[in-house]
C-alpha atoms as a PDB file:
ATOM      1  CA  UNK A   1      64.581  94.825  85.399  1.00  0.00           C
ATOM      2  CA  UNK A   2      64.649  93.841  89.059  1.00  0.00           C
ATOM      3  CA  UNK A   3      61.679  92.750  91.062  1.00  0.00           C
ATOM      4  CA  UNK A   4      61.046  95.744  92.813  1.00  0.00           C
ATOM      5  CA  UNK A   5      61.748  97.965  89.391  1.00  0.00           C
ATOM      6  CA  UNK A   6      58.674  94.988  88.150  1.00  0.00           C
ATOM      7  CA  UNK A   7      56.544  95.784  90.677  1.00  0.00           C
ATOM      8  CA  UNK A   8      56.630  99.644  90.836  1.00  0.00           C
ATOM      9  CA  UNK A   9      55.978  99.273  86.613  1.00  0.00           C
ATOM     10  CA  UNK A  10      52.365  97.673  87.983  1.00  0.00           C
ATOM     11  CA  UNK A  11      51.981 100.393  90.711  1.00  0.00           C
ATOM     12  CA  UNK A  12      52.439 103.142  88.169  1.00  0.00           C
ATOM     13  CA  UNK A  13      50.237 100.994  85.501  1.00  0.00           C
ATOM     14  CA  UNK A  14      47.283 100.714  88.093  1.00  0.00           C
ATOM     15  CA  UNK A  15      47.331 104.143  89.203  1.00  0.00           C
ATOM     16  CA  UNK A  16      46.535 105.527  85.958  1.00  0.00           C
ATOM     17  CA  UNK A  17      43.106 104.235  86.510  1.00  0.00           C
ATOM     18  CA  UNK A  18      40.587 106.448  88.559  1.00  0.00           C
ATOM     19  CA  UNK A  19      38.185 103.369  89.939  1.00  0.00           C
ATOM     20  CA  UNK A  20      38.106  99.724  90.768  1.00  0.00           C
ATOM     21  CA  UNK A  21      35.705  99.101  87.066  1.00  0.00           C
ATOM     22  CA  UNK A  22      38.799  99.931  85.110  1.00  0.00           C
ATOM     23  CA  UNK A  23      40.827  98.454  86.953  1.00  0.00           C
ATOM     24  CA  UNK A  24      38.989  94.841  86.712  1.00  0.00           C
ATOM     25  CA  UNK A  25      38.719  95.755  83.485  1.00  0.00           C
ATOM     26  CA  UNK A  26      42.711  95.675  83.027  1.00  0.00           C
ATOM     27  CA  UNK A  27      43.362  92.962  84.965  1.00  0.00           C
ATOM     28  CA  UNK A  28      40.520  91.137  82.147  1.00  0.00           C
ATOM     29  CA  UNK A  29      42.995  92.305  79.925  1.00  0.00           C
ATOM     30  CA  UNK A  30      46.271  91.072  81.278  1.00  0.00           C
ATOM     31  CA  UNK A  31      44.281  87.258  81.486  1.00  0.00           C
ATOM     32  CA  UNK A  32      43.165  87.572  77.979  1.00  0.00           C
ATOM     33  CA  UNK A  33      46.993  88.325  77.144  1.00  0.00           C
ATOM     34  CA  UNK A  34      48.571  85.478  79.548  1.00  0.00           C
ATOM     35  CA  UNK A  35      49.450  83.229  76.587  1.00  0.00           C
ATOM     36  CA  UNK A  36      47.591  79.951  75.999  1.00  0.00           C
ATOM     37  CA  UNK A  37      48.811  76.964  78.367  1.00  0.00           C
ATOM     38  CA  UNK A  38      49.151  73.451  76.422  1.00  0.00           C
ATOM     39  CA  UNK A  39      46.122  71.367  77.519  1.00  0.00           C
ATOM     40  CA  UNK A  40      48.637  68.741  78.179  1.00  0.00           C
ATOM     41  CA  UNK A  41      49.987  70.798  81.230  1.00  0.00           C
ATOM     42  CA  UNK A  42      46.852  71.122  82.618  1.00  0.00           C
ATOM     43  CA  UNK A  43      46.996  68.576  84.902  1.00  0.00           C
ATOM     44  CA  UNK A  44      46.047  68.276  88.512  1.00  0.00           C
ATOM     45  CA  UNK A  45      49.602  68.675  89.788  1.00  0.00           C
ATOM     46  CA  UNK A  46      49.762  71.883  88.389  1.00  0.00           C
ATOM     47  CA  UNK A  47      46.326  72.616  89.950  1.00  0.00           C
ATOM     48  CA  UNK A  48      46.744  75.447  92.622  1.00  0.00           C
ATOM     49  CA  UNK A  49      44.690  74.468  95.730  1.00  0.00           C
ATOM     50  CA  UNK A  50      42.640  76.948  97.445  1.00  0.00           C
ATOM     51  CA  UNK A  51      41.029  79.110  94.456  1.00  0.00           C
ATOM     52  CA  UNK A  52      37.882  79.228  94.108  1.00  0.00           C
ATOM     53  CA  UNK A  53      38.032  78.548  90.288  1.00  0.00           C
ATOM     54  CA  UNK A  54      40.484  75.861  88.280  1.00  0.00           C
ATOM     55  CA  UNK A  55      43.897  77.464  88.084  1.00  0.00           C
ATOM     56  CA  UNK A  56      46.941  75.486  86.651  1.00  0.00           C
ATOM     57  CA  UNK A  57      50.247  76.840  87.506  1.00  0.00           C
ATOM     58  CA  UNK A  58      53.289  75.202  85.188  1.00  0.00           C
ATOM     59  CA  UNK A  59      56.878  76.539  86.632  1.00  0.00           C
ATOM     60  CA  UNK A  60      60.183  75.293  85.248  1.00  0.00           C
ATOM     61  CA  UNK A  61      63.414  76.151  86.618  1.00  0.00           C
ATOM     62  CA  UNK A  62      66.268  76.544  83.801  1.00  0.00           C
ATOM     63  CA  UNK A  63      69.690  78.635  83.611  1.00  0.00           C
ATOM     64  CA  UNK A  64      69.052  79.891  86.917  1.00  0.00           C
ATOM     65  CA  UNK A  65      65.828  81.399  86.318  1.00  0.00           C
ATOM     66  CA  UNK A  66      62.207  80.010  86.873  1.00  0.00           C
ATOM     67  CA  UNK A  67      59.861  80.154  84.423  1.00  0.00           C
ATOM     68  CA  UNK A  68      55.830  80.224  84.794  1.00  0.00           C
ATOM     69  CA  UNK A  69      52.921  79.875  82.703  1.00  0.00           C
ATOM     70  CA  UNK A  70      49.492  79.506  83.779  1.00  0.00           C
ATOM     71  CA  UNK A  71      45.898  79.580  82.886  1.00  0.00           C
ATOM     72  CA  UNK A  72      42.528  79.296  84.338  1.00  0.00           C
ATOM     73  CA  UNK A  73      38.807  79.364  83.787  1.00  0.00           C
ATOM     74  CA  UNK A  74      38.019  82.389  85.165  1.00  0.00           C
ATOM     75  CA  UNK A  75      38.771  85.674  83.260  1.00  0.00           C
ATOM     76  CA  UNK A  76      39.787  87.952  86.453  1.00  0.00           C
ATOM     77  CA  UNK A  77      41.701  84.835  87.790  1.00  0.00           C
ATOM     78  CA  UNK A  78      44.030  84.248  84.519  1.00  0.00           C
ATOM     79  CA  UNK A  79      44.349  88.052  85.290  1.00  0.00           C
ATOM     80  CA  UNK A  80      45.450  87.971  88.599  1.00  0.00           C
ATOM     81  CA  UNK A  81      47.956  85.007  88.141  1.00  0.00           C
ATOM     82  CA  UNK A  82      49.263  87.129  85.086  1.00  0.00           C
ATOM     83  CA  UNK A  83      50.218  89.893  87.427  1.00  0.00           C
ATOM     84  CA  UNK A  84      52.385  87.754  89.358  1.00  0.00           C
ATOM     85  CA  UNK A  85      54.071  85.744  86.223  1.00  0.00           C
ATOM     86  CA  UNK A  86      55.085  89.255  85.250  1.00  0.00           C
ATOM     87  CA  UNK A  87      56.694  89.721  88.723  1.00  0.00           C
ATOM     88  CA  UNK A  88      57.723  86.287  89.470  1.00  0.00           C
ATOM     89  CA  UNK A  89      58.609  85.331  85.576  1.00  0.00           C
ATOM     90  CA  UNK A  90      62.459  85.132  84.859  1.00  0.00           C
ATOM     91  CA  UNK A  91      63.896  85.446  88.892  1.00  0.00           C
ATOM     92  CA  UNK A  92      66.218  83.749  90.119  1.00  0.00           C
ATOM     93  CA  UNK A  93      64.718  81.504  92.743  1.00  0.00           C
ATOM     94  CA  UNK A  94      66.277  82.995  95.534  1.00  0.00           C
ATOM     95  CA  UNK A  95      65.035  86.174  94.969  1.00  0.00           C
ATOM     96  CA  UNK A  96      61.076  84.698  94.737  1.00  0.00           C
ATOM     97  CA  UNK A  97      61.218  83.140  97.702  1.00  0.00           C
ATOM     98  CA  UNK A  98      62.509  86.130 100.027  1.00  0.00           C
ATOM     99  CA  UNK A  99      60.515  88.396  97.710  1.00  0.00           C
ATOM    100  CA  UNK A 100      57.781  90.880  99.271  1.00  0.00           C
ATOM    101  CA  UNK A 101      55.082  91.188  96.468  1.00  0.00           C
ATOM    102  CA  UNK A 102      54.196  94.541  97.900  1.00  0.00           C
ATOM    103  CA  UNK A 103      52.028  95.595  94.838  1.00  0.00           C
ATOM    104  CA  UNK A 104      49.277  93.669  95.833  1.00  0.00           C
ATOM    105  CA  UNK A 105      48.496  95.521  98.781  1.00  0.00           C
ATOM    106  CA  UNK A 106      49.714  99.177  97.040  1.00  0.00           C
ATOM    107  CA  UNK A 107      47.553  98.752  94.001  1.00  0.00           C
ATOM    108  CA  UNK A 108      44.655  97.584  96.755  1.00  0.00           C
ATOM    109  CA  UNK A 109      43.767  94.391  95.117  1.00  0.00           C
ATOM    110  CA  UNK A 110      43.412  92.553  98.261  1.00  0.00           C
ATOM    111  CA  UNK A 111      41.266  94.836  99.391  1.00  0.00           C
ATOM    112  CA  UNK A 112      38.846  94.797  96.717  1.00  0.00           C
ATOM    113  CA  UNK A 113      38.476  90.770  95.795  1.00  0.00           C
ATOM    114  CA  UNK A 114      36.380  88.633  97.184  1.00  0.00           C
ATOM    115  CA  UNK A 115      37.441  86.239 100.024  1.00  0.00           C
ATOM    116  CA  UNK A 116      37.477  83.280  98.116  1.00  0.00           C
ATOM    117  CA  UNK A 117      39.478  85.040  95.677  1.00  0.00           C
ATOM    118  CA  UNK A 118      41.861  86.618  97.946  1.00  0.00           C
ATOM    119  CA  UNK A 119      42.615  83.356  99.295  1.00  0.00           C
ATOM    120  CA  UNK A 120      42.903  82.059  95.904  1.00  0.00           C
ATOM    121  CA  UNK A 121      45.949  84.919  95.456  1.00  0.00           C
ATOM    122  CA  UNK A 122      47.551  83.606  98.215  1.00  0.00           C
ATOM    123  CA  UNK A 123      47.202  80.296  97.373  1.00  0.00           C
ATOM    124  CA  UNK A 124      49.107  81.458  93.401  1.00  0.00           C
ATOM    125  CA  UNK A 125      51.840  83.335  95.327  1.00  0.00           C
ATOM    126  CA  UNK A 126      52.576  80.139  97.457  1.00  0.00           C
ATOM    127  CA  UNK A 127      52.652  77.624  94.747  1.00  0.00           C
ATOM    128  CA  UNK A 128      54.962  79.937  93.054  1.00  0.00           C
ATOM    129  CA  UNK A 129      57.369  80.492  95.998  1.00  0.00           C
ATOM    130  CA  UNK A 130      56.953  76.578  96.665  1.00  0.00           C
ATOM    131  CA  UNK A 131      58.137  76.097  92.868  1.00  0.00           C
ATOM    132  CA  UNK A 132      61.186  78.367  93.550  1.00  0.00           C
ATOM    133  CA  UNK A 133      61.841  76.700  96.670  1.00  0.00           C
ATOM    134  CA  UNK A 134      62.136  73.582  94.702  1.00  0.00           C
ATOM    135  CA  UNK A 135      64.513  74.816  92.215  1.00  0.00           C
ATOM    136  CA  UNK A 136      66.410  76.175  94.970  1.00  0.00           C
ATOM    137  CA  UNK A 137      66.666  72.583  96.735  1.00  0.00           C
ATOM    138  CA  UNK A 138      67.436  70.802  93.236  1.00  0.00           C
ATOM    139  CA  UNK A 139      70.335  73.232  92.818  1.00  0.00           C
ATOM    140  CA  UNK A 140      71.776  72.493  96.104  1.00  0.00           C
ATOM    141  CA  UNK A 141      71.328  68.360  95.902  1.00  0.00           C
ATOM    142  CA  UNK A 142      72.850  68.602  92.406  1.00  0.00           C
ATOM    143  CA  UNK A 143      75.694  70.552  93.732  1.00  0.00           C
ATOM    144  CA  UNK A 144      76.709  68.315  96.618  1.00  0.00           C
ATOM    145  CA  UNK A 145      76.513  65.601  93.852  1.00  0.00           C
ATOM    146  CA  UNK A 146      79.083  67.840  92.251  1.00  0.00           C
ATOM    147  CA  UNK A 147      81.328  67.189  94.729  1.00  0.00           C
END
């Protein structure tokens, strides 16, 4: 499934829903879902900056793929970062950091959080892109070593 086929799957999910109650009250359900992050990884390097609540954001990058996990104290915040994990989760980091996570605005979530908490989004998608950029700069340093 490609990122965009990921992101229409969350367009179509949210649209089933007639108001903004329901759909808090999925996005509850998506946190409560996110599975648990070890309490060893929550650590303040894997704190993302800029949300309003704590929000720990563990990416690792292996067989081409990153890989995120994350949890937080706040239910609709473990929601929101579980949208994007189900985006973001299993790309190639190429593809996150060039990616347009156009859902956000389709579905209207920036348009109905807070703006603590939509700062807090933007703060998630730019740890994650700044994970994939990583990944992206490990792969080319190990690859010059290569040669």
């Amino acid at each position: 499934m490609t990122l965009a086929d990921k992101q229409q799957e969350i367009i179509d999910d949210f649209a089933i829903y007639e108001d903004w109650m329901e759909k808090y009250e999925y996005i509850i359900e998506l946190g409560k879902d996110l599975p648990q992050l070890e309490e060893s990884k929550k650590t303040k390097d894997r704190i993302i900056e800029g949300c309003q609540s704590q929000v720990w954001l563990d990416a690792t990058y292996v067989g081409g793929k990153m890989h995120f996990t994350a949890d937080s104290d706040a239910i609709i915040t473990k929601g929101i970062i579980a949208l994007l994990i189900r985006v973001l989760n299993n790309e190639n980091p190429a593809e996150i950091v060039k990616s347009d996570l156009h859902f956000i605005q389709e579905i209207g979530l920036h348009e109905h959080l807070s703006p603590t908490r939509s700062n807090g989004l933007a703060s998630m998608v730019k740890k994650m892109k700044m994970a994939a950029l990583k990944a992206l700069s490990s792969d080319e340093v190990a690859q010059k070593d290569e040669k």
